[in-house]
Structures are given as C-alpha cells and as structure tokens.
N, C-alpha and C. Protein backbone atom coordinates (compact mmCIF):
# COMPACT_ATOMS: atom_id res chain seq x y z
N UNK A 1 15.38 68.32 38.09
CA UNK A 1 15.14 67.35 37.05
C UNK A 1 15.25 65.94 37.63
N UNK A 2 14.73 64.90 36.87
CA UNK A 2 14.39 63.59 37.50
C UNK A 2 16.03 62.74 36.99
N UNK A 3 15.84 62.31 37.81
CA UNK A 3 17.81 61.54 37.70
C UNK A 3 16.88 60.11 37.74
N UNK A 4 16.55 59.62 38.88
CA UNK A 4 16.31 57.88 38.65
C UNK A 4 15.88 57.58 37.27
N UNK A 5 15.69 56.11 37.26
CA UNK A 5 14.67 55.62 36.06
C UNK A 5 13.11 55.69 36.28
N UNK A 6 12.70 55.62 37.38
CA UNK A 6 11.36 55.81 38.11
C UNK A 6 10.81 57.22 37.95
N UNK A 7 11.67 58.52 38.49
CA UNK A 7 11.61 59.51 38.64
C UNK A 7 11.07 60.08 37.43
N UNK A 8 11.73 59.44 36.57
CA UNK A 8 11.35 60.08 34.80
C UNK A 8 10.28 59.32 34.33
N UNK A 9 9.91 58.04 34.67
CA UNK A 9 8.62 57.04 34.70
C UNK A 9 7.88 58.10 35.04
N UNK A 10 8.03 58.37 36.87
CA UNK A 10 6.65 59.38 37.29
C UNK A 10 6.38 60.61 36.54
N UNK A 11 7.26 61.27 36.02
CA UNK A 11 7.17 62.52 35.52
C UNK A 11 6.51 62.19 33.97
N UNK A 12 6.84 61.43 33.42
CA UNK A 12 6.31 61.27 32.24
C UNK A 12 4.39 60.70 32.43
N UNK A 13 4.25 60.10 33.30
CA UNK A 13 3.13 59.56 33.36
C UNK A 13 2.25 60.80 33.93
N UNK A 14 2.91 61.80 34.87
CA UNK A 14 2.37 62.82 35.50
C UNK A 14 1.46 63.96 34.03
N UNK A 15 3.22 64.04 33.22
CA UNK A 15 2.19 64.91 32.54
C UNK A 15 1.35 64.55 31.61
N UNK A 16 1.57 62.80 31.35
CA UNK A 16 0.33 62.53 30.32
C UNK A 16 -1.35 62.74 30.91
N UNK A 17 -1.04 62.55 32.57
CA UNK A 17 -2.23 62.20 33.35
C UNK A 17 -2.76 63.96 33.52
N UNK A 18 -1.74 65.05 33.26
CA UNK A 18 -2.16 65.88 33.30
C UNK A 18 -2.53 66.52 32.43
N UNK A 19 -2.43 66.24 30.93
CA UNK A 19 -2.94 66.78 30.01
C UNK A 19 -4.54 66.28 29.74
N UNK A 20 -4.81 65.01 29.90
CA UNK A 20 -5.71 64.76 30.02
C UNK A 20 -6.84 64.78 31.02
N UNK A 21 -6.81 65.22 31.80
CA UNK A 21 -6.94 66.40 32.98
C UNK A 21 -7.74 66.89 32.56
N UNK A 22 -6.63 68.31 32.02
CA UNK A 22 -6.82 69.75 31.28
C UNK A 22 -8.06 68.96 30.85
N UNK A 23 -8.32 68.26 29.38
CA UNK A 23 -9.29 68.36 28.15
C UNK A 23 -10.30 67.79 28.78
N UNK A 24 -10.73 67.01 29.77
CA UNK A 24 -11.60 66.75 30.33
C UNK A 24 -12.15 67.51 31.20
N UNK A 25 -11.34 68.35 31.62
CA UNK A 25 -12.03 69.53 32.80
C UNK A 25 -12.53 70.99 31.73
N UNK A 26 -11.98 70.93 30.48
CA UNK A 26 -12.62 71.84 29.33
C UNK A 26 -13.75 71.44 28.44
N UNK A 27 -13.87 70.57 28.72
CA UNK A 27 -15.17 69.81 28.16
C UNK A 27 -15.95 69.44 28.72
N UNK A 28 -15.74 69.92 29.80
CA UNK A 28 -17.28 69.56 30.97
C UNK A 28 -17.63 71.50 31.06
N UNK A 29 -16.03 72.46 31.11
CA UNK A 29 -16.50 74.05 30.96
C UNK A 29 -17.48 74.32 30.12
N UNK A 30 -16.84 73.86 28.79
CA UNK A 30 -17.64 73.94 27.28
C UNK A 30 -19.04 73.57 27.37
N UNK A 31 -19.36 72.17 28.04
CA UNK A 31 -20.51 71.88 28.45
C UNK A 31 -21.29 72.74 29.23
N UNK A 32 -21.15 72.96 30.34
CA UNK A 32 -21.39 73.91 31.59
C UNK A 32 -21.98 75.22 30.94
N UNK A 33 -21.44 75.88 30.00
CA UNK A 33 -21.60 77.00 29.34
C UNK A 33 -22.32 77.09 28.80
N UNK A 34 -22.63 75.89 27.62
CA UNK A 34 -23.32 76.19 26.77
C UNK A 34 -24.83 75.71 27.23
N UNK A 35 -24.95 75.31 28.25
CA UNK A 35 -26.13 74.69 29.24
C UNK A 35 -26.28 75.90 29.62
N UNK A 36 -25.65 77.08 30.02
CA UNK A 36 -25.90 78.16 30.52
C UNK A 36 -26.42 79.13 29.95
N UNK A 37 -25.68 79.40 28.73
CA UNK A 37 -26.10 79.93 27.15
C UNK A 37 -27.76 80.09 27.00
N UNK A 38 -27.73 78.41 27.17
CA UNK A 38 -29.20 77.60 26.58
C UNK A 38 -30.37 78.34 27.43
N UNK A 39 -30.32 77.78 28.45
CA UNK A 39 -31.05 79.16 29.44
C UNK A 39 -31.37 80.21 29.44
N UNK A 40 -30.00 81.23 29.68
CA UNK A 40 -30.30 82.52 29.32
C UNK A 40 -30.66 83.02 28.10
N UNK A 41 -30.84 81.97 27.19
CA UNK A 41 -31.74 82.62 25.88
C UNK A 41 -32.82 81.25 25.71
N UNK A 42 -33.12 81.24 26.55
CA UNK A 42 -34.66 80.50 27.27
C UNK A 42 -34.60 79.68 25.91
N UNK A 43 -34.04 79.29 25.59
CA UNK A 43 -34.19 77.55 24.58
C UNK A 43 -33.69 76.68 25.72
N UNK A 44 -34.99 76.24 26.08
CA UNK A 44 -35.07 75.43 27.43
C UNK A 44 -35.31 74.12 27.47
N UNK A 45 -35.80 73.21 26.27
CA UNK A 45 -36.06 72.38 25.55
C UNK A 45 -34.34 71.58 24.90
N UNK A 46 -33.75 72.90 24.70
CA UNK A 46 -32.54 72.15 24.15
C UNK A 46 -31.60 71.86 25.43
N UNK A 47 -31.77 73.20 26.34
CA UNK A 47 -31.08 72.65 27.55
C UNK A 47 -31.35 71.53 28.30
N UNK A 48 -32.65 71.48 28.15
CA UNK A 48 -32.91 69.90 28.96
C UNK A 48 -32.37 68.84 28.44
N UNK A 49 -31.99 68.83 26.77
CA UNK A 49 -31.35 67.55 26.27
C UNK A 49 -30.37 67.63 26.58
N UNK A 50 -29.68 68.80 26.86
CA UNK A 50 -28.27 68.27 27.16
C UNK A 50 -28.09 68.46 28.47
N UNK A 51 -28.74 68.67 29.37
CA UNK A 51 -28.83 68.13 31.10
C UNK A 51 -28.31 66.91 31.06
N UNK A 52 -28.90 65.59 30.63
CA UNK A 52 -28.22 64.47 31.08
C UNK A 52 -26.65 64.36 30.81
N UNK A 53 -26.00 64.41 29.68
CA UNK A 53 -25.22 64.80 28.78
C UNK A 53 -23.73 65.94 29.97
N UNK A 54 -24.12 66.40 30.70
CA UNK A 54 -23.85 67.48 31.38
C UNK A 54 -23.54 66.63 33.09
N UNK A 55 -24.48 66.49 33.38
CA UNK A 55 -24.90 65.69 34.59
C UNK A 55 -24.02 64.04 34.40
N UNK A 56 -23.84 63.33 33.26
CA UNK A 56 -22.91 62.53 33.28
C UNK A 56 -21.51 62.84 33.21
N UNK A 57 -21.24 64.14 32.68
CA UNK A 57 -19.67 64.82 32.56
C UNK A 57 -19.03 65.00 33.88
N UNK A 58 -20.48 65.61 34.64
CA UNK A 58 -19.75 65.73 35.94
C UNK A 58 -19.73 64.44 36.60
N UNK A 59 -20.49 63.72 37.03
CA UNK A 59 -19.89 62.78 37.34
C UNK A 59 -18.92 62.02 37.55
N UNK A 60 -18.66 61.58 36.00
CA UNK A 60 -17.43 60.98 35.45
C UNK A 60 -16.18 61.60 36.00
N UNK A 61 -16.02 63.34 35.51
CA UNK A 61 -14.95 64.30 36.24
C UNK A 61 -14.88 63.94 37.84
N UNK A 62 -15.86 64.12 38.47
CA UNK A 62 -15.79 63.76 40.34
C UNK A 62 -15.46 62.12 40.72
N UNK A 63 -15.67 61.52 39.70
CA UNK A 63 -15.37 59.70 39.92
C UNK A 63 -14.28 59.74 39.93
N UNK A 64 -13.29 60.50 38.79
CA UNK A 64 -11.89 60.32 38.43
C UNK A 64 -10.95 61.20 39.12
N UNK A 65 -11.73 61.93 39.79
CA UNK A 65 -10.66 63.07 41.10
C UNK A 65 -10.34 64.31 40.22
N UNK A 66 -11.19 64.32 38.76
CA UNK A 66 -10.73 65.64 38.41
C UNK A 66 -10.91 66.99 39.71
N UNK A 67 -12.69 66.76 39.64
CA UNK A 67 -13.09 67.64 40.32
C UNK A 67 -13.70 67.20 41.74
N UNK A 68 -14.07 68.01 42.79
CA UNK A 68 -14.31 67.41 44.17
C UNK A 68 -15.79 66.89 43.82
N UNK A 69 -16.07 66.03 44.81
CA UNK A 69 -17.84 65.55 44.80
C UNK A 69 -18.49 66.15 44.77
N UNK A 70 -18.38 66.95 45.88
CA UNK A 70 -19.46 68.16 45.92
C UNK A 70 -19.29 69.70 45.36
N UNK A 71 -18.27 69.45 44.36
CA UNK A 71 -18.14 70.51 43.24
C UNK A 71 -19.50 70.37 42.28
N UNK A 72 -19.02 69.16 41.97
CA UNK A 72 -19.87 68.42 40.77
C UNK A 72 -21.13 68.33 41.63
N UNK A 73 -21.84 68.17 42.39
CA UNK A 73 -23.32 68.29 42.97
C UNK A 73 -23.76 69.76 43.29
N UNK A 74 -22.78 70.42 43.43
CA UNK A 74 -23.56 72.07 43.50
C UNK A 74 -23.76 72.42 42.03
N UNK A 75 -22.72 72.19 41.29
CA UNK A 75 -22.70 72.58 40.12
C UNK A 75 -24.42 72.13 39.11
N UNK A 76 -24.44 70.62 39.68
CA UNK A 76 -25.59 70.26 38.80
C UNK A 76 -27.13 70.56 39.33
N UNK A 77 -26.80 71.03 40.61
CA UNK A 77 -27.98 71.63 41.80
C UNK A 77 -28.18 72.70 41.12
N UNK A 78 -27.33 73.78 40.96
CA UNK A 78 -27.33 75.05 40.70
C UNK A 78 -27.52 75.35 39.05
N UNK A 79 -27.41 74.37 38.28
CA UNK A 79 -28.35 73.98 36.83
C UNK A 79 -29.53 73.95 36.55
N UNK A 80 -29.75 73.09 37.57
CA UNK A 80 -31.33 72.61 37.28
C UNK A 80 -31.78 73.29 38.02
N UNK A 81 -31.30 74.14 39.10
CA UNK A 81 -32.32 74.89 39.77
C UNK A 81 -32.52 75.72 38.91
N UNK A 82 -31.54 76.78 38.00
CA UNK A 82 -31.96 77.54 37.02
C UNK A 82 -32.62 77.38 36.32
N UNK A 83 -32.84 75.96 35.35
CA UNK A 83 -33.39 76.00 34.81
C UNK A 83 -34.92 75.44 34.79
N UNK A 84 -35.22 74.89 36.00
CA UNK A 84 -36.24 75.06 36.72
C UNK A 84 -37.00 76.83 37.15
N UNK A 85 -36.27 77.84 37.42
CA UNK A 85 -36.53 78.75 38.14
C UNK A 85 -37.08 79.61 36.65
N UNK A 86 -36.36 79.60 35.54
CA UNK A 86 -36.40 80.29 34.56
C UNK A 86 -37.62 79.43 33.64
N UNK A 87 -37.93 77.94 33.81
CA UNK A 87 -39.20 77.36 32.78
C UNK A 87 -40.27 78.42 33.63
C-alpha cells in the first residue's frame, strides 16, 4: 500500500487513467465488431460509413498509448482489405 503523499497521488491518478483506458479500448472493440458484423452480412454501404468513424478511434487509441501504432494500422489494413475483398 502507498504510505507517501505522492504515492497515493500516483495511485489514485493511475487508476483514474486506467479506467479510462478500459472504456476507450471497448469502444474502439464495440466499433471493430460491429464493422465486422457489417461485412459479414454484406451491408457494405453501412460499413463504409462507419470506416471513417472506426479509422479515427484507432488513431486517437495509438496517439494516446492505448494501443501500439502498428496495432492500430494492421487493424485498419485488415478492414478495409475485407471489405474491399468482400464488395
């Protein structure tokens, strides 16, 4: 357990920084999915609207160190290639 005054500073800031984390790295899943969804039941039209939508989530997530850079660039490679491969 944290004894300084700092120690309990860091820990408190840790888990605010980590909860918000979590909901941002579940809302790019949620996203991810339902882009995936969209595809495999070839409503391909709706997936394309939410490509950008998707493609800015990750971003944002890889800017802020949720996720690695090139998490977020395979991830949006491996999107649009699908849904390229499947129009």
């Amino acid at each position: 357990m944290a004894i300084t005054k700092s120690a309990k500073k860091a820990l408190r800031q840790s888990k605010r920084r980590n909860t918000r984390n979590v909901e941002k790295k579940d809302a790019l899943k949620k996203l991810v999915k339902q882009v995936r969804l969209l595809i495999s039941q070839k409503k391909f039209d709706e997936a394309q609207k939410l490509l950008p939508q998707v493609f800015k989530a990750l971003d944002k997530t890889a800017k802020v160190g949720i996720i690695k850079k090139n998490t977020a660039s395979r991830k949006k490679s491996r999107i649009s290639r699908a849904l390229n491969k499947k129009q």
